[in-house]
Structure formats: C-alpha cells, structure tokens
Protein backbone atom coordinates (compact mmCIF):
# COMPACT_ATOMS: atom_id res chain seq x y z
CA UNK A 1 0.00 0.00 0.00
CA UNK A 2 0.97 3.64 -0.91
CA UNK A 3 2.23 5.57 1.94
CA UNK A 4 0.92 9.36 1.78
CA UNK A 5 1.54 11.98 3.88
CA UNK A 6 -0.11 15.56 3.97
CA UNK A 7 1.56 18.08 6.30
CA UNK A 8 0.58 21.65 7.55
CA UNK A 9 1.53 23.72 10.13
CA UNK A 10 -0.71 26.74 9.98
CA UNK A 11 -4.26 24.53 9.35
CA UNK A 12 -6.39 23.21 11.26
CA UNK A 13 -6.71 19.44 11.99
CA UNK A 14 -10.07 19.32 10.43
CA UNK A 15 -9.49 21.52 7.71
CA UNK A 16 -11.94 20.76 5.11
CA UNK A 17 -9.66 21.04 1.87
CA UNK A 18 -6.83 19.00 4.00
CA UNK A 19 -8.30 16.28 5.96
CA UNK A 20 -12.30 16.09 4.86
CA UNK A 21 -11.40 16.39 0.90
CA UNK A 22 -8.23 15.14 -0.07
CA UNK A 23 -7.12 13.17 2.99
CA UNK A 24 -10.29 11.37 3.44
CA UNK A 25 -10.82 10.76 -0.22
CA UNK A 26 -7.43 9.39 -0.71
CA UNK A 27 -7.87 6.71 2.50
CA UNK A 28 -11.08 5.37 0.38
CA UNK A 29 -9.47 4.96 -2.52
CA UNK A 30 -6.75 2.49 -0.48
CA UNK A 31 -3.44 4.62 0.04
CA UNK A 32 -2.50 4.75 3.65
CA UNK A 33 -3.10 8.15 4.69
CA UNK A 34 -1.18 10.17 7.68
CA UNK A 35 -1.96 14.34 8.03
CA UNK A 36 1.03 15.58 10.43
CA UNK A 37 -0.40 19.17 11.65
CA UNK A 38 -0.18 21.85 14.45
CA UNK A 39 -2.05 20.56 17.37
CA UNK A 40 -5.65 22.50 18.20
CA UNK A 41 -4.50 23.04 21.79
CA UNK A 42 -2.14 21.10 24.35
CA UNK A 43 -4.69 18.70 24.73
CA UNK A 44 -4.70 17.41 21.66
CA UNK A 45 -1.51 16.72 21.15
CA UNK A 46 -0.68 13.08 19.91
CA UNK A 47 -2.27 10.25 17.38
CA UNK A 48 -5.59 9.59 16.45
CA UNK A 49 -7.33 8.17 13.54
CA UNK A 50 -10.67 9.55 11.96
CA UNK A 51 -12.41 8.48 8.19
CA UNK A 52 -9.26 6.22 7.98
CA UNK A 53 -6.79 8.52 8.49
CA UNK A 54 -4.30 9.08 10.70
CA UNK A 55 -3.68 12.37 12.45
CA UNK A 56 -1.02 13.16 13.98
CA UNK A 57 -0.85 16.26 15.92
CA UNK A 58 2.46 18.23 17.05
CA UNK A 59 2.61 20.75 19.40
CA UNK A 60 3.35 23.87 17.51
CA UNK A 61 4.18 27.09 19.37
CA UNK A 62 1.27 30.03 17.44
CA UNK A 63 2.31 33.06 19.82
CA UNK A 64 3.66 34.51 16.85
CA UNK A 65 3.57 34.30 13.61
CA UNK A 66 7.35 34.05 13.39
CA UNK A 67 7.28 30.96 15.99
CA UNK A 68 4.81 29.36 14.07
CA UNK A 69 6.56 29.75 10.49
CA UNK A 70 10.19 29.04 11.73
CA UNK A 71 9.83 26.73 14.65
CA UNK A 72 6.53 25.40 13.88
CA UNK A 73 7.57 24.05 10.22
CA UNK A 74 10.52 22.64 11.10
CA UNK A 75 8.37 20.85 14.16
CA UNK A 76 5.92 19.46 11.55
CA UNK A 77 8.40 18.63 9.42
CA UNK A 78 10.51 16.26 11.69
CA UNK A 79 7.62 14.18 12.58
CA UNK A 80 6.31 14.20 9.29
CA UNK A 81 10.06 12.93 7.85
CA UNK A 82 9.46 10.23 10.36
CA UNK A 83 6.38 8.70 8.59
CA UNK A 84 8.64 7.81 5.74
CA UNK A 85 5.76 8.01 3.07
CA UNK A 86 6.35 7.48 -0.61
CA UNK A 87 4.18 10.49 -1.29
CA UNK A 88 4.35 13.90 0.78
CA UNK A 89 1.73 16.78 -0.18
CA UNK A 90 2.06 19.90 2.17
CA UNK A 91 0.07 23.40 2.74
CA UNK A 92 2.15 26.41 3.93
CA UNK A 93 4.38 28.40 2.36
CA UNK A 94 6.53 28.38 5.08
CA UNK A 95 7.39 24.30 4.24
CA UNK A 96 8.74 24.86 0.81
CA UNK A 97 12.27 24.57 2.46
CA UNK A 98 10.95 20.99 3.61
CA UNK A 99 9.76 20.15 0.37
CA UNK A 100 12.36 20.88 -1.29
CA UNK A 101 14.60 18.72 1.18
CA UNK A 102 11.82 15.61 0.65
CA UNK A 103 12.33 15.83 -2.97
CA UNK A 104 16.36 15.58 -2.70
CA UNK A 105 15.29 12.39 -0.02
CA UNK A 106 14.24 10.98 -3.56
CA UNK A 107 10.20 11.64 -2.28
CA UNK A 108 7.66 12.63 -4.68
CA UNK A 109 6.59 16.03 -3.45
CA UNK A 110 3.07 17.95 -4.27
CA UNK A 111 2.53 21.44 -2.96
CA UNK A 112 -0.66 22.67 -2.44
CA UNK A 113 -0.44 26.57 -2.77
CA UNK A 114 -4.13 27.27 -1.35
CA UNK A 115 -3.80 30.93 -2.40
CA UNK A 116 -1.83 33.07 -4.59
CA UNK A 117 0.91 33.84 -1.91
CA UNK A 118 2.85 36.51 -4.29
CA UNK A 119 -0.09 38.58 -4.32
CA UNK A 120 -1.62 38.11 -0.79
CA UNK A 121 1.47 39.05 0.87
CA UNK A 122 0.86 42.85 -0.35
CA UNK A 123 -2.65 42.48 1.65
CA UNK A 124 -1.18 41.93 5.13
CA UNK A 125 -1.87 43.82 7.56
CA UNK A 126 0.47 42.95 9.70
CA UNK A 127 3.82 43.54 7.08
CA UNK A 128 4.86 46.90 6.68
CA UNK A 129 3.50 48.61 3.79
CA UNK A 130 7.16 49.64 2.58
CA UNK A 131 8.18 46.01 2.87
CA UNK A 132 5.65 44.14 1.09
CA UNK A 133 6.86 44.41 -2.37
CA UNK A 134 10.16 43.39 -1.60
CA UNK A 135 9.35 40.46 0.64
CA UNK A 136 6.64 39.19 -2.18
CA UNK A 137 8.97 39.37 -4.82
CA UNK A 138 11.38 37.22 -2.91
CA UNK A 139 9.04 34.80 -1.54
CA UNK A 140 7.49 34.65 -5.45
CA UNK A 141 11.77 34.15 -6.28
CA UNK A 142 12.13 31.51 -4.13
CA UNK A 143 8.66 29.43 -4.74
CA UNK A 144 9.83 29.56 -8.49
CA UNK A 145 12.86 27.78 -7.36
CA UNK A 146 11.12 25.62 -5.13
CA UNK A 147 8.78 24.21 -7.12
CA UNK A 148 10.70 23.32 -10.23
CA UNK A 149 11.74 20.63 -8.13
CA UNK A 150 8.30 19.28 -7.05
CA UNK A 151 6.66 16.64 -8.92
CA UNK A 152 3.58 18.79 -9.06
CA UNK A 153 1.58 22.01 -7.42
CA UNK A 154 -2.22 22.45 -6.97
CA UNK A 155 -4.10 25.34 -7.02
CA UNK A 156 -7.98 26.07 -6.69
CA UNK A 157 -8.04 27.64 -10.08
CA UNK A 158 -6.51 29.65 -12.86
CA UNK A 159 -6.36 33.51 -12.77
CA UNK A 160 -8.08 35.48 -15.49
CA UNK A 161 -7.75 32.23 -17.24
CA UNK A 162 -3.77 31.59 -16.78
CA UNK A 163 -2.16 28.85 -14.80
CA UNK A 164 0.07 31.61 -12.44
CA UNK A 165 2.63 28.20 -11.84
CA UNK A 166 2.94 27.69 -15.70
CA UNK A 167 6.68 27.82 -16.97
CA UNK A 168 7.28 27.34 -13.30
CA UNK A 169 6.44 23.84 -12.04
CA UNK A 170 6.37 20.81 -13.89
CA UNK A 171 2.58 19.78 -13.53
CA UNK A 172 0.00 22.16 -12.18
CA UNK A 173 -3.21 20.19 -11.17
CA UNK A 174 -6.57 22.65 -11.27
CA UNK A 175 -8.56 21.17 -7.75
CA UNK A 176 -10.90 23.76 -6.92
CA UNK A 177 -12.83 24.15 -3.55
CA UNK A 178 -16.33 22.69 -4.55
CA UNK A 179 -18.45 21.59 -2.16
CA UNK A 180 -19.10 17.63 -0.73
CA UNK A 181 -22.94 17.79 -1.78
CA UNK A 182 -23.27 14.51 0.84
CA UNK A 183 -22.50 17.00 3.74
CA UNK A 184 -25.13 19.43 2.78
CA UNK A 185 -28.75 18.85 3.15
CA UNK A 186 -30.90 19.63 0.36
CA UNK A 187 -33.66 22.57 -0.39
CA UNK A 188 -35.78 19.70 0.59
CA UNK A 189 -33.95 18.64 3.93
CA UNK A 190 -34.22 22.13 4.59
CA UNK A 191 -37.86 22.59 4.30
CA UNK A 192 -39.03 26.03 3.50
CA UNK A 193 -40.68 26.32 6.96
CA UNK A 194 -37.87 27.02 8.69
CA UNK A 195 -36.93 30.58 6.46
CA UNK A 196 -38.69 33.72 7.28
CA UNK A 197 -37.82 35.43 4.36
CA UNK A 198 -36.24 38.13 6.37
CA UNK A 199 -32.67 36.42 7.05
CA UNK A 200 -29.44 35.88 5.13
CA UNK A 201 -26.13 34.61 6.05
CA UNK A 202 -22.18 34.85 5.33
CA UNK A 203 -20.09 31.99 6.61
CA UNK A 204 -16.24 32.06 6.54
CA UNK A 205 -13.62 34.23 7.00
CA UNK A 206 -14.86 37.33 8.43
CA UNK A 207 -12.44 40.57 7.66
CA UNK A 208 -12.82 43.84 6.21
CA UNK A 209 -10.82 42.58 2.60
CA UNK A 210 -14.04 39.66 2.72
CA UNK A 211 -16.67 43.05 2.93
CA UNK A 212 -17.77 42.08 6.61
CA UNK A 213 -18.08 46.15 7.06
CA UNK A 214 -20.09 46.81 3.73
CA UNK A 215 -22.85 43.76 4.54
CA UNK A 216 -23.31 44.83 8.00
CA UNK A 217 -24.53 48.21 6.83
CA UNK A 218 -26.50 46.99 3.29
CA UNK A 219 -27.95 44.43 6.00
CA UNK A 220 -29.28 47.03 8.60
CA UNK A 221 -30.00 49.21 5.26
CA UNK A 222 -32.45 46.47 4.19
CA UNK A 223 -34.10 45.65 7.19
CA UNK A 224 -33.06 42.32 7.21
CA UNK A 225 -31.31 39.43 9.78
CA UNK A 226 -27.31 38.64 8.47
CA UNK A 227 -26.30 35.58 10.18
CA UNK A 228 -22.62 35.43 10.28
CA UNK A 229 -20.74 32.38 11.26
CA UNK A 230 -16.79 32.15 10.90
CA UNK A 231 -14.13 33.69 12.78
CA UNK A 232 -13.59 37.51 12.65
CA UNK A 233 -9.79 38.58 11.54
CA UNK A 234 -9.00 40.40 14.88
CA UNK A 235 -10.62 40.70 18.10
CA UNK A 236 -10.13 44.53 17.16
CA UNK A 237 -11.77 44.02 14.46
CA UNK A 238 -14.70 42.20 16.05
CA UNK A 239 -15.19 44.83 18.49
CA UNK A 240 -14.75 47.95 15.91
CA UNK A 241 -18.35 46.01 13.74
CA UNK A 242 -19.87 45.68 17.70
CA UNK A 243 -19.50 49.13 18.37
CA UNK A 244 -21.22 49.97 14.74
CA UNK A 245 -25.39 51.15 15.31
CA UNK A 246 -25.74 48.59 12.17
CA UNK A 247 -24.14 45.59 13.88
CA UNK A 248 -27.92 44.97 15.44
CA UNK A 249 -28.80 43.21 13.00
CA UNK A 250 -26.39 40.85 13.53
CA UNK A 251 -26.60 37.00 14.63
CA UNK A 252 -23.04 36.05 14.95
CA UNK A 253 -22.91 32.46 15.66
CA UNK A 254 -18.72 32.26 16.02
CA UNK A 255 -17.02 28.96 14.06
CA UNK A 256 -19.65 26.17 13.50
CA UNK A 257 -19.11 22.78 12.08
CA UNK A 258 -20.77 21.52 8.80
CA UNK A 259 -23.69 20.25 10.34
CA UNK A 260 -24.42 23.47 12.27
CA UNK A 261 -23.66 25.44 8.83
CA UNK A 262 -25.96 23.10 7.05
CA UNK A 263 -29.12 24.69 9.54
CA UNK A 264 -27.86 28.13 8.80
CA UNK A 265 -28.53 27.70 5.56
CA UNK A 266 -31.63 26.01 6.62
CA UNK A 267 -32.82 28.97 8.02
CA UNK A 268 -31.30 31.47 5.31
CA UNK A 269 -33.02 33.30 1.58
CA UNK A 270 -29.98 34.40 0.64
CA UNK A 271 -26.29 33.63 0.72
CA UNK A 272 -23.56 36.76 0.99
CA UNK A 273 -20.10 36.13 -0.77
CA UNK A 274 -19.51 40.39 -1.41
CA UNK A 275 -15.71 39.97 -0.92
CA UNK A 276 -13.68 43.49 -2.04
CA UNK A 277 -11.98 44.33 -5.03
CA UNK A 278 -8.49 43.48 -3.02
CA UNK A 279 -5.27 40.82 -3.62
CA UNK A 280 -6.52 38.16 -5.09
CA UNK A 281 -10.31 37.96 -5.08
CA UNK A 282 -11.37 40.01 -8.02
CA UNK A 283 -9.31 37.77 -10.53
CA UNK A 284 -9.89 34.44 -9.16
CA UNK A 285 -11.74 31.83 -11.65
CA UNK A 286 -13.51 30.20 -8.82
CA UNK A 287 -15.73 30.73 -5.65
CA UNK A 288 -14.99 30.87 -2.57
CA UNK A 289 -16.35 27.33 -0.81
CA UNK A 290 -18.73 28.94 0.84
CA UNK A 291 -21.04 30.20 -2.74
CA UNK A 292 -20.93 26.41 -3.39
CA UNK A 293 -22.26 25.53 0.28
CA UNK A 294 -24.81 27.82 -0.23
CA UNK A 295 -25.75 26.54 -4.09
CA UNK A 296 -25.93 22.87 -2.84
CA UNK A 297 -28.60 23.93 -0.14
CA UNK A 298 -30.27 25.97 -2.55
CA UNK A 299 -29.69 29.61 -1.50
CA UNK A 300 -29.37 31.93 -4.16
CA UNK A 301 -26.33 33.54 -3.78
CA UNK A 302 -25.18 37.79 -4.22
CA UNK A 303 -21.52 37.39 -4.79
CA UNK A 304 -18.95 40.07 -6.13
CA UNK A 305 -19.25 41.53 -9.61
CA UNK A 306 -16.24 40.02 -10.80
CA UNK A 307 -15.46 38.69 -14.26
CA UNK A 308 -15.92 35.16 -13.23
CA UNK A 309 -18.66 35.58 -10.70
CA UNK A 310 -20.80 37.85 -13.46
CA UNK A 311 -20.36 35.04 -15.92
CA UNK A 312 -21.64 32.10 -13.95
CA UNK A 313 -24.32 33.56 -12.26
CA UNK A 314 -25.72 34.76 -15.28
CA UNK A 315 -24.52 31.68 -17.32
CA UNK A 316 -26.43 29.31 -14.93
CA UNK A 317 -29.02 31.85 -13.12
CA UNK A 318 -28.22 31.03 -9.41
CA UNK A 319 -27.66 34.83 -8.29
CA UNK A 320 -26.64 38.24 -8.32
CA UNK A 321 -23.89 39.97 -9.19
CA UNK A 322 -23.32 43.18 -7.42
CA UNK A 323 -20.87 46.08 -6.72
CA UNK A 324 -19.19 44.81 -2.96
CA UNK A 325 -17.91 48.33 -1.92
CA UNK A 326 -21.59 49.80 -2.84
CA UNK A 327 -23.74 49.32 0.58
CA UNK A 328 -26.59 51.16 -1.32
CA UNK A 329 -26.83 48.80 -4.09
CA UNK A 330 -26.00 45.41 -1.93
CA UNK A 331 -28.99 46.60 -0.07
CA UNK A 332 -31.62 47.05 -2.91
CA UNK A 333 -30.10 43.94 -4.42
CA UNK A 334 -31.26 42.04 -1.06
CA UNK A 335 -34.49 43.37 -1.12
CA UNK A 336 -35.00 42.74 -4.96
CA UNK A 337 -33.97 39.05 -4.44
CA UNK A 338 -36.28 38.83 -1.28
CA UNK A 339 -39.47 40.49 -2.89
CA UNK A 340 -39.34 38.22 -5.95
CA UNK A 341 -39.71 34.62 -4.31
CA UNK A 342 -40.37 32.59 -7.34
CA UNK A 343 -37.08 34.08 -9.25
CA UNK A 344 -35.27 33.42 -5.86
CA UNK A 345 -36.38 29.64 -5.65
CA UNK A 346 -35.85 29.35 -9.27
CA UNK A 347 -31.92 31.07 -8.52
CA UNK A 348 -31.90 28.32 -5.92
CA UNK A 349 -32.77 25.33 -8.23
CA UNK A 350 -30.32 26.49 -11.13
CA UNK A 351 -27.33 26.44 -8.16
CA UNK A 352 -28.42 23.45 -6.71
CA UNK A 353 -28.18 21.57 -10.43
CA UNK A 354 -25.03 23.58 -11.31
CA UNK A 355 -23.32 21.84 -7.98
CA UNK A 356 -24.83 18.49 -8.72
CA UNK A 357 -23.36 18.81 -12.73
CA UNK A 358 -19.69 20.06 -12.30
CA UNK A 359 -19.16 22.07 -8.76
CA UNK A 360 -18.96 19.24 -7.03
CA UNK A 361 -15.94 17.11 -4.77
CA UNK A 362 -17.12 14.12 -6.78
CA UNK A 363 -15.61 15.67 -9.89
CA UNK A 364 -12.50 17.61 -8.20
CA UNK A 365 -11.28 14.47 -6.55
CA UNK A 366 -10.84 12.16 -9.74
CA UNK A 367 -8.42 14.69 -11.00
CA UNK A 368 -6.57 13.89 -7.22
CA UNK A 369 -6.67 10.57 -7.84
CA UNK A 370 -5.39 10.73 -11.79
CA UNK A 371 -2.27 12.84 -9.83
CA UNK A 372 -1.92 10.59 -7.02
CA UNK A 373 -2.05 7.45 -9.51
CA UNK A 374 0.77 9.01 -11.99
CA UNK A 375 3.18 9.16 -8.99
CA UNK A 376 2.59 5.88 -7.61
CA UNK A 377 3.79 4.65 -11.44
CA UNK A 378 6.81 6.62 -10.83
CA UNK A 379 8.13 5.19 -7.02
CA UNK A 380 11.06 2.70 -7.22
C-alpha cells in the first residue's frame, strides 16, 4: 500500500480542503493516509485516527507568527520525515524549504499553494507597507525555485484564465474548492418552513478585505437578519463592527461545524459572498467554498461583480452579481432578491443543479486521484 503523507503547520486538523477532501478521499481509494499538523490546543496533542486517516498532531508554538513559520515548520516537518511516506503533499508556504529537502530524499513532493501567496502578501496587515513588495517578490523568487523541483503544485483555479505556476512547475493540477454535496442537506432537507424570508447569512472568513463592514450596513440598510458564522480577523476588528449602530442586525454564531452550517442555511433566503476588489479575489476563476455551500442547499447567492462571478451567475441563473464596496446597491439587491420569491427559488434550483453537474468534490477528486495514480507509477 501507498504511503501518503499531507503536512501543515498553519491549518487546522479538520481543515476541510486537508483532511475532509483530499485526505479522506485518498484513505477510500486504499493509500494509507497520515496528516502531520499543528495541534488544536495542548490537549490534543498526539495520534488519532478519523475516516481512515491518521492524524497526527504536534505541538506547535502560534504566539507569533514568526514561531509558528520558523519553529513550527521545522516541528511538523521532523515528525512528518518520520512517517517515511512514498508520497508527501504539504500546505504552507513556510514548508517549501521541507519540500524541497523531501524531494532531494528521492520523495515525490506535491505542494498545495491554497492561495496566490505573491499577491496576498501585499494584503497583510500585519507587514509593513514599505516592505511588502520586496518580501513578495522574494518569496514569489524563491517558490519559483522551489517548485521546479516538485513533482507537481495544486491550485484552486486559474487567474483570469492563466495557470500563475505555468513555466514554473512541472505539472500544475486545477482542484478547486467545490463543495461535498453529501454533507449538505438539500432545499428539501431544509424545508421552507424554517426561512422567514427576512434572514441571510455569510459563513467564513470574516475581515474587512471579505466586505464584513459593507454587509453589515447593506444588511441594517435592508431591514433584514445577516447571520454570520466564521471567525472575525482580529478581536479589534470584532469589536470595531460591535461598536457599529448597524451591527444589530447581527446573529453572529462564532465557528460552527458543517452540520451546524448546514441549519444556517436552513434557516437562510440568501447567501452573501460580497468579498472586495483586493489581492486576489477580483481575478480568481472560482468561488470561494462557501457560494458552493450555499448553491448545494439551494440559497441563491449575491456574490462580487467580478469577471468570473458575473459570468456564472448569469450563465447558470443562481444569483446576483453586485458592486461589494456599494452598501446602497447590496442593499436594494437584497431586497429585490427577497421580494421576488419565485425568481429566488428558481436562482436556488439552477445552483443546486449547477453543484450536482460540475461544482462538485465528486468531480475535483478524480483529477486527485489521476495525480496521485501518476506518482505511484513513478516510485522505485
């Protein structure tokens, strides 16, 4: 059997693209699956085994940033060296160096860059503006050194219709985020009793680049409930929407599981994704996971007016595009959606069949397997 190991050292043991997708998915297609990764907490700390994987988790020190990204990797790393897999697939940027020192081991290496770092690092907060350009064109430097000597990278989708690792890395693998329709209940599961036609939700990531600010406001502007359920950026942050007159319309629920996110969007019309026109976002050919969470319970969604997003709502009819940094127009766009029930159920049918047809895990995880299988050819 196929030894595989997936390493991270900045996610979360239960991370769904890590452990629920790709981990899980692998173990049921026979390869014998470890995920090393940063403990949740001191308590957690050691071996377990869940969906036929084993997890191992290491205590990694997350006071800092710095800690985590020098100390932390090499921590994961060790423990992940000592698995000995055939196969090694890891998350972070900060583990290129490790990758690049299981590929001289003679290991077949995969990274998986979840975002475009290059770009993302001129969106942090926390880097000095005056050093951002210099430290992304480094980091971009030294991942374009890195990865020429990976056996392959994957990325949740092209850019404005260009592979950013092309000319760089010697296979680049399109796996996009789509959603696990058996871990959503249907429009039907959901039952229609349980919406008021008065609430709508945003799960996820909750920071000011995601438009957390803007939805509050178009929210109270519409007179309707926003449920929000994720983790906010920043306790500052947090407090700073609290403090807003707006934020009582808010229902924050904090991080919920997909089971409790599955009667959010039981109780939801309408699901948010109005993420701002900043890094990355805006030229992404792909939604974030949560627009396919909400398509597969049959919310129709209000996303960004991006190029992408424009096209496939309008392509397949399952939303509304809108301007994110217009509160005005998010708000009249709520209250269109909500005073036009039919249309909105119809929006809701079109996402749900556009999930079922080709956003789905079913899909995104044959192209795993095709990578995973073309390696396995290539061990001694």
């Amino acid at each position: 059997m196929t030894k595989v190991c997936h390493f991270s050292s900045a996610h979360a043991p239960n991370d769904t693209r890590i452990f629920h997708k790709q981990c899980a998915s692998l173990a049921r297609e026979g390869y014998d699956v470890t995920f090393v990764v940063k403990a949740k907490d001191s308590s957690s700390v050691g071996t377990t085994t869940e969906k036929g994987v084993q997890i191992i988790q290491v205590p990694v020190d997350s006071s800092s940033r710095l800690k985590r990204m020098l100390f932390g990797a090499k921590t994961v790393y060790q423990k992940a060296l000592e698995v000995d897999a055939d196969i090694y697939e890891f998350h972070d940027p900060e583990l290129l160096p490790y990758g690049v020192k299981l590929a001289r081991k003679g290991k077949k290496v995969i990274f998986d860059s979840h975002e475009d770092y290059p770009t993302q690092i001129m969106e942090k907060e926390w880097i000095p503006v005056f050093l951002r350009k210099i430290i992304s064109g480094v980091y971009k430097a030294y991942e374009t050194h890195a990865v020429k000597k990976f056996d392959a990278v994957l990325f949740p989708c092209t850019k404005n219709g260009v592979d950013i690792f092309a000319g760089r890395a010697k296979e680049t693998v399109i796996i996009s985020n789509a959603v696990m329709v058996s871990e959503m209940l249907s429009p039907e599961e959901c039952g229609q009793e349980q919406k008021d036609g008065k609430t709508i939700c945003c799960t996820g990531s909750l920071t000011y680049q995601r438009g957390i600010t803007h939805l509050i406001k178009a929210a109270h502007k519409a007179g309707v409930k926003l449920i929000l359920a994720g983790k906010y950026s920043s306790d500052a942050y947090q407090k700073e929407l609290e403090q807003m007159p707006e934020y009582s319309c808010v229902e924050y629920l904090g991080y919920l599981g997909r089971q409790e996110l599955a009667k959010v969007y039981a109780r939801s019309s309408i699901g948010m994704s109005t993420i701002l026109n900043v890094g990355q976002y805006s030229s992404l050919d792909n939604f974030p996971t949560k627009v396919y969470e909400y398509m597969a319970a049959g919310l129709p969604v209000i996303v960004s007016d991006y190029p992408f997003m424009r096209k496939s709502v309008q392509q397949d009819g399952f939303g509304v595009a809108v301007d994110p940094a217009d509160v005005d127009a998010i708000a009249k766009t709520i209250q269109d959606v909500l005073s036009d029930q039919q249309t909105a159920l119809k929006m809701g049918e079109n996402g749900r069949a556009a999930v079922l047809n080709k956003y789905n895990w079913g899909i995104e995880e044959e192209k795993l397997f095709a990578l995973y299988k073309k390696l396995q050819k290539g061990l001694s």
